[in-house]
Structure formats: structure tokens, C-alpha cells
N, C-alpha and C. Protein backbone atom coordinates (compact mmCIF):
# COMPACT_ATOMS: atom_id res chain seq x y z
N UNK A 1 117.91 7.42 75.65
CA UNK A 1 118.67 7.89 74.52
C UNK A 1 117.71 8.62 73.57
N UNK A 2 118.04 9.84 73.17
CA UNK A 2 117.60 10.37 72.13
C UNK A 2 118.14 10.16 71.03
N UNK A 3 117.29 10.37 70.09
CA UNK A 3 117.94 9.94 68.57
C UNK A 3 117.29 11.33 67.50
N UNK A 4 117.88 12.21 67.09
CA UNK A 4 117.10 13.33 66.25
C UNK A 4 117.62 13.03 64.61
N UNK A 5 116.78 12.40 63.57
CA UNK A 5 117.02 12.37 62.48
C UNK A 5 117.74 12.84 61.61
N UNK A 6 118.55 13.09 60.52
CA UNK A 6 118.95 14.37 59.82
C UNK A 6 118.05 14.43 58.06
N UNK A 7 118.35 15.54 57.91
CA UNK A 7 117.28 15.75 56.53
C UNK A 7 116.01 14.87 56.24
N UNK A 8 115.90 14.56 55.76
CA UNK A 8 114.82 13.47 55.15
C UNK A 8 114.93 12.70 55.69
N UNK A 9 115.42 11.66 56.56
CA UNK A 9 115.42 10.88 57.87
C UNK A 9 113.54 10.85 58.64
N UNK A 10 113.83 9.92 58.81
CA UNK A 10 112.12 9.47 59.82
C UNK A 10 112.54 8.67 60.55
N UNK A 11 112.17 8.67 61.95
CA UNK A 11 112.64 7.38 62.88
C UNK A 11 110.85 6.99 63.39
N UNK A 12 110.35 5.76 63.12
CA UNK A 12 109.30 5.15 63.58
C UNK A 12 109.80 3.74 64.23
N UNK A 13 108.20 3.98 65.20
CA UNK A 13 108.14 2.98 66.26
C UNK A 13 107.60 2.04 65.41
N UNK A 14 107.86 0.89 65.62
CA UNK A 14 107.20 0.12 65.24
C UNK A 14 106.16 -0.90 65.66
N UNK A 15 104.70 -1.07 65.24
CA UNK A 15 103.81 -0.85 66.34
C UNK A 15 103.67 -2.51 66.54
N UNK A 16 103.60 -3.47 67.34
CA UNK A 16 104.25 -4.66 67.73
C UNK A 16 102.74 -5.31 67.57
N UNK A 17 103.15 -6.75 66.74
CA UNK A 17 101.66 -7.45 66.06
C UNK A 17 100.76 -7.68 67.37
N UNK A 18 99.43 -8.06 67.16
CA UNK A 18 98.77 -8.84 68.39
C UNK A 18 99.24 -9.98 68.78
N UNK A 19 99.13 -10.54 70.12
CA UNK A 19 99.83 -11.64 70.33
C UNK A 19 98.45 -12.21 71.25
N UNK A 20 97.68 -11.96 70.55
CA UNK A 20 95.98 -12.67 71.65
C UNK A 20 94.96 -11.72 70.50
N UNK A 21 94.23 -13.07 70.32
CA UNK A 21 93.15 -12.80 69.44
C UNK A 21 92.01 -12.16 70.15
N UNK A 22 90.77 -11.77 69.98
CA UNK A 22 89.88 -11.03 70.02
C UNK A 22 89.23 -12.07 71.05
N UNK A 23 89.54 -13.41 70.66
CA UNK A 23 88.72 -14.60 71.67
C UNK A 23 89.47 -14.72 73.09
N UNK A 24 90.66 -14.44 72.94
CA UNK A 24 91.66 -14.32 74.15
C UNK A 24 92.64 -15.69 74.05
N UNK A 25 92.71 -16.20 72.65
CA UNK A 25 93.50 -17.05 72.11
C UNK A 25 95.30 -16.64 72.43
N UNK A 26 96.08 -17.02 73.13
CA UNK A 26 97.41 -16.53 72.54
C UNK A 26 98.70 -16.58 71.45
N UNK A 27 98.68 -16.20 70.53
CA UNK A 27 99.66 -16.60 69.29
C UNK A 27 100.43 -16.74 69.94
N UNK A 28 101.05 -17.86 69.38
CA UNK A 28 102.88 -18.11 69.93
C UNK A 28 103.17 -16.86 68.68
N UNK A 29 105.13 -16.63 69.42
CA UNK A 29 105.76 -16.02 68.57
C UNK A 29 106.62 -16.90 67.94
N UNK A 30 106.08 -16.84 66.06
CA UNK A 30 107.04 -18.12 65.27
C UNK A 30 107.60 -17.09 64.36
N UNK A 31 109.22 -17.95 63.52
CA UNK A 31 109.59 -17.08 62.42
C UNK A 31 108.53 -16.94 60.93
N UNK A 32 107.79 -17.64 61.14
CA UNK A 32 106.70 -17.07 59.80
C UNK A 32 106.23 -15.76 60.24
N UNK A 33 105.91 -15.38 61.27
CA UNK A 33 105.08 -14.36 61.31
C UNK A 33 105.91 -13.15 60.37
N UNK A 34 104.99 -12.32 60.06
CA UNK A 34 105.21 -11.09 58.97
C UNK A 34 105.78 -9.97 60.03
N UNK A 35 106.83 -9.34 59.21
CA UNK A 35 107.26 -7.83 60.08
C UNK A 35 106.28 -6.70 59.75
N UNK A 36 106.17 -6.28 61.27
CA UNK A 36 104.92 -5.03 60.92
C UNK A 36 105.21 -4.24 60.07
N UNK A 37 103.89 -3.68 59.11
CA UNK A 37 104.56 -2.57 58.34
C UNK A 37 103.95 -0.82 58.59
N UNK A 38 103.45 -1.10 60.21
CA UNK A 38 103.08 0.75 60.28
C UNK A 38 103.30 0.84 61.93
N UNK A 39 103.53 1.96 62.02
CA UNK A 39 104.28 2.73 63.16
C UNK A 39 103.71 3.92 63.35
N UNK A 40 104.33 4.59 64.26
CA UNK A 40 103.95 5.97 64.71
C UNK A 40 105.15 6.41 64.60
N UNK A 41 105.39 7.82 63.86
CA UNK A 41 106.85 8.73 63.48
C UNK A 41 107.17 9.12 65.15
N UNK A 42 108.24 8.69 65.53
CA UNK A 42 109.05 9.43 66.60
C UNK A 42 109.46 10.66 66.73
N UNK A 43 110.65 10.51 65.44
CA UNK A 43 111.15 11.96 65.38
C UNK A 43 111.20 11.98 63.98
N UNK A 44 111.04 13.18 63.36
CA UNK A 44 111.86 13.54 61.85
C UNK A 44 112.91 14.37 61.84
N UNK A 45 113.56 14.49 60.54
CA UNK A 45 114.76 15.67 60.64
C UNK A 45 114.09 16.87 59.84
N UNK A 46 115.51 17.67 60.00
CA UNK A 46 115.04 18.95 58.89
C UNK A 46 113.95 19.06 58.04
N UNK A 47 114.35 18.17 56.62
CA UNK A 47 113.45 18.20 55.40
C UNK A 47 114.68 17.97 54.62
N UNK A 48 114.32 17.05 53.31
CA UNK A 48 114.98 17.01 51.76
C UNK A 48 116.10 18.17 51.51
N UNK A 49 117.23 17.99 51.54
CA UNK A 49 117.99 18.81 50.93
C UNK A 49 118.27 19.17 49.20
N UNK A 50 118.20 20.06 49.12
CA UNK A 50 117.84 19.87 47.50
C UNK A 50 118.88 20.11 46.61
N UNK A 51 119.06 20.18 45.22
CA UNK A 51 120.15 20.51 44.76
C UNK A 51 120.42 21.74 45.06
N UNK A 52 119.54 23.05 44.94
CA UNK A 52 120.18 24.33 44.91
C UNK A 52 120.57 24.63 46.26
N UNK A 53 120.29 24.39 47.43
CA UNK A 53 120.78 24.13 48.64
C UNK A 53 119.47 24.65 49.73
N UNK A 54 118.48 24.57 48.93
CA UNK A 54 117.37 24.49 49.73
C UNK A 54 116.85 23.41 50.54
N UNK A 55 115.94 23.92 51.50
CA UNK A 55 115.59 22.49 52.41
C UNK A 55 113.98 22.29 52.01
N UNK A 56 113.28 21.51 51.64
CA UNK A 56 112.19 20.92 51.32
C UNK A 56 111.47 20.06 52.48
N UNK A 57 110.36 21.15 53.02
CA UNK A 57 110.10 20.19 54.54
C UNK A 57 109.25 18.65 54.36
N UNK A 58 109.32 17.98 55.27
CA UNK A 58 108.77 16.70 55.28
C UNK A 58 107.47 16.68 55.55
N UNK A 59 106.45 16.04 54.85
CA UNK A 59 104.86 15.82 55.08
C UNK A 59 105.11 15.40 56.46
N UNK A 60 105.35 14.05 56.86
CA UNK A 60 105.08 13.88 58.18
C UNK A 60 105.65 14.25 59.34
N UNK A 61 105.17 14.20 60.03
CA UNK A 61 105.23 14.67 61.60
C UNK A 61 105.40 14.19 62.61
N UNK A 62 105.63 14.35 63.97
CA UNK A 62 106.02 13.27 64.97
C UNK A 62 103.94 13.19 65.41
N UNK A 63 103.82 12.19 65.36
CA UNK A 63 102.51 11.48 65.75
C UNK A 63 102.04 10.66 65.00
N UNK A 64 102.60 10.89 63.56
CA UNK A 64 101.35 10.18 62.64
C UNK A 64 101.90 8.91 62.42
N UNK A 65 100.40 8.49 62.51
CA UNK A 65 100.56 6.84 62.18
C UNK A 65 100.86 6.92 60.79
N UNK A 66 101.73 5.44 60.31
CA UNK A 66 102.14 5.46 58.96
C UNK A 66 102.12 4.19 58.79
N UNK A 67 102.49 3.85 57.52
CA UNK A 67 102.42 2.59 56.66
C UNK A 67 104.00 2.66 55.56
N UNK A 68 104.77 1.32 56.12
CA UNK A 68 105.92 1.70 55.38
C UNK A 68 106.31 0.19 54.94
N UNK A 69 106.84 0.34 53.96
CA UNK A 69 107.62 -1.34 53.21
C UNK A 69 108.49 -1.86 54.36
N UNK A 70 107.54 -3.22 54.25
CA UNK A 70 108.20 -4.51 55.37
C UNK A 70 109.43 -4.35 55.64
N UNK A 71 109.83 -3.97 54.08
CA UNK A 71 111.66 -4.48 53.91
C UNK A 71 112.65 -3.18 53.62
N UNK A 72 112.02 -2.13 53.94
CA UNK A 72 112.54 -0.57 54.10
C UNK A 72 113.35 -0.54 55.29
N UNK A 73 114.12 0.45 54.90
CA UNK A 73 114.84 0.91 56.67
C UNK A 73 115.96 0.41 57.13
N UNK A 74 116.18 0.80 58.07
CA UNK A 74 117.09 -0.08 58.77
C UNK A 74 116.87 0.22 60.50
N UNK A 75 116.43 -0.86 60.93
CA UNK A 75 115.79 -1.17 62.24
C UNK A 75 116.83 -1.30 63.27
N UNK A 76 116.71 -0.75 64.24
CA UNK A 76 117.09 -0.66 65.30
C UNK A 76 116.25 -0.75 66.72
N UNK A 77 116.88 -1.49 67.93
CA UNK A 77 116.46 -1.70 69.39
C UNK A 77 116.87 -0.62 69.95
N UNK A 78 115.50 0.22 70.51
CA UNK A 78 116.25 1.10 71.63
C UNK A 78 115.12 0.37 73.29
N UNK A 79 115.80 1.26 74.17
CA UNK A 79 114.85 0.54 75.33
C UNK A 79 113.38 0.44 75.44
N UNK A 80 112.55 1.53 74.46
CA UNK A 80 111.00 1.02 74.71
C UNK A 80 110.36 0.48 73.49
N UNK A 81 111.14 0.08 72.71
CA UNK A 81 110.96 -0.80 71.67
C UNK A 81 111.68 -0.72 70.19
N UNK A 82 111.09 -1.32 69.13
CA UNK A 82 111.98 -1.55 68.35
C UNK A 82 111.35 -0.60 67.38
N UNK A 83 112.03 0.01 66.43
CA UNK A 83 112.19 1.23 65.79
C UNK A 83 113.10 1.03 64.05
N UNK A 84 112.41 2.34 62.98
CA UNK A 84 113.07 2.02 61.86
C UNK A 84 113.30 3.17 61.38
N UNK A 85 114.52 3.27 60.79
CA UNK A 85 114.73 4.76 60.02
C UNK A 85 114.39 4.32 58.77
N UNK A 86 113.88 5.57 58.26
CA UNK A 86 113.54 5.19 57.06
C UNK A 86 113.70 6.68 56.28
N UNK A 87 113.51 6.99 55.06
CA UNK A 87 113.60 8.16 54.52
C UNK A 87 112.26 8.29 53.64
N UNK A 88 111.61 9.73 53.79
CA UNK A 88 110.18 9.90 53.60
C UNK A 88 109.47 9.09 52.27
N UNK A 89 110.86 9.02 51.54
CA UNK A 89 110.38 7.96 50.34
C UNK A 89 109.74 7.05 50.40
N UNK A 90 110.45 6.20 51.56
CA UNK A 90 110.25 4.78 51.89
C UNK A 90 108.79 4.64 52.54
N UNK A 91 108.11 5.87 52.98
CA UNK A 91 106.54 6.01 53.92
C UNK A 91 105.51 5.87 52.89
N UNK A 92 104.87 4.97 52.70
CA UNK A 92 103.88 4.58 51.59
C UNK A 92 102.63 5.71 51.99
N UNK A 93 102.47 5.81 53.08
CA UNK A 93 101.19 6.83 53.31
C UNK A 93 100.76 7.12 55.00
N UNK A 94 99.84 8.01 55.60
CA UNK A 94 99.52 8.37 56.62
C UNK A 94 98.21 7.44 56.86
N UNK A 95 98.52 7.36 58.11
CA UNK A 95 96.99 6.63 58.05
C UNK A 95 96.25 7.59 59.41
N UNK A 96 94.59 8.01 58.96
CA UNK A 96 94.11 9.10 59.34
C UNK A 96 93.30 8.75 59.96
């Protein structure tokens, strides 16, 4: 399934915690654990629609790693993993 954003729309992967430490320890998966908060952009849309009816393009891009609020979005399952729309607002920053 494809999914193509609209305007200001971002769809990120969301990049799935470690589940084995550096020692080769394995974390169980418990409900404390924290929801990731950075991904790689999938797809974006257009850009910002503006009042005068201009389109305002989006900083990010499909590749870049990002950093976005835990509790942003609204998440969705597709088949190669789990994924969040979010709107460019909600992207705290690129990570380079």
C-alpha cells in the first residue's frame, strides 16, 4: 500500500527501540517502555497551504531522520512497520 500525504502532512517510520543491549542482554517488551520519538520521513505532501492560496514547501524530505513529540500524530500499522502522520509542526528537528 502506498500512502502519499496531502499539504503539510509527513508520514514517518518509526524507528523501533533496541531490544538487546550492546552486551547481548535481551529487553523484554513491557508497557513502561517509552514510544520512540524519531523516524525516517517516508513520504511528504505538497507543502503548507496558505491563506492567499499559495503553497509553502516543506523543509523535510523523504530520507531524513527526524525527531518528533512522543504524543504527536496519529499512528498507524502498515505491513513493514509502524508509522506516524504528523504535520511539519509537530517535527521538532532533523537529525544530521
Amino acid at each position: 500500500m502506498k500512502i502519499k500525504p496531502l499539504y503539510d502532512r509527513v508520514l514517518v517510520k518509526i524507528n523501533s527501540p533496541e531490544e538487546k543491549t550492546k552486551g547481548g542482554i535481551i529487553i523484554p517488551e513491557s508497557s513502561s517502555q517509552e514510544k520512540p520519538s524519531e523516524g525516517v520521513v517516508a513520504a511528504v505532501g505538497t507543502g503548507k497551504l496558505l491563506d492567499d492560496g499559495s503553497i509553502q514547501p516543506l523543509d523535510v524530505k523523504e530520507g531524513d531522520a527526524v525527531l518528533f513529540n512522543k504524543y504527536g500524530g496519529m499512528e498507524l500499522s502498515l505491513g513493514d512497520g509502524e508509522y506516524v502522520f504528523l504535520t511539519q509542526n509537530e517535527i521538532l528537528g532533523i537529525i544530521e
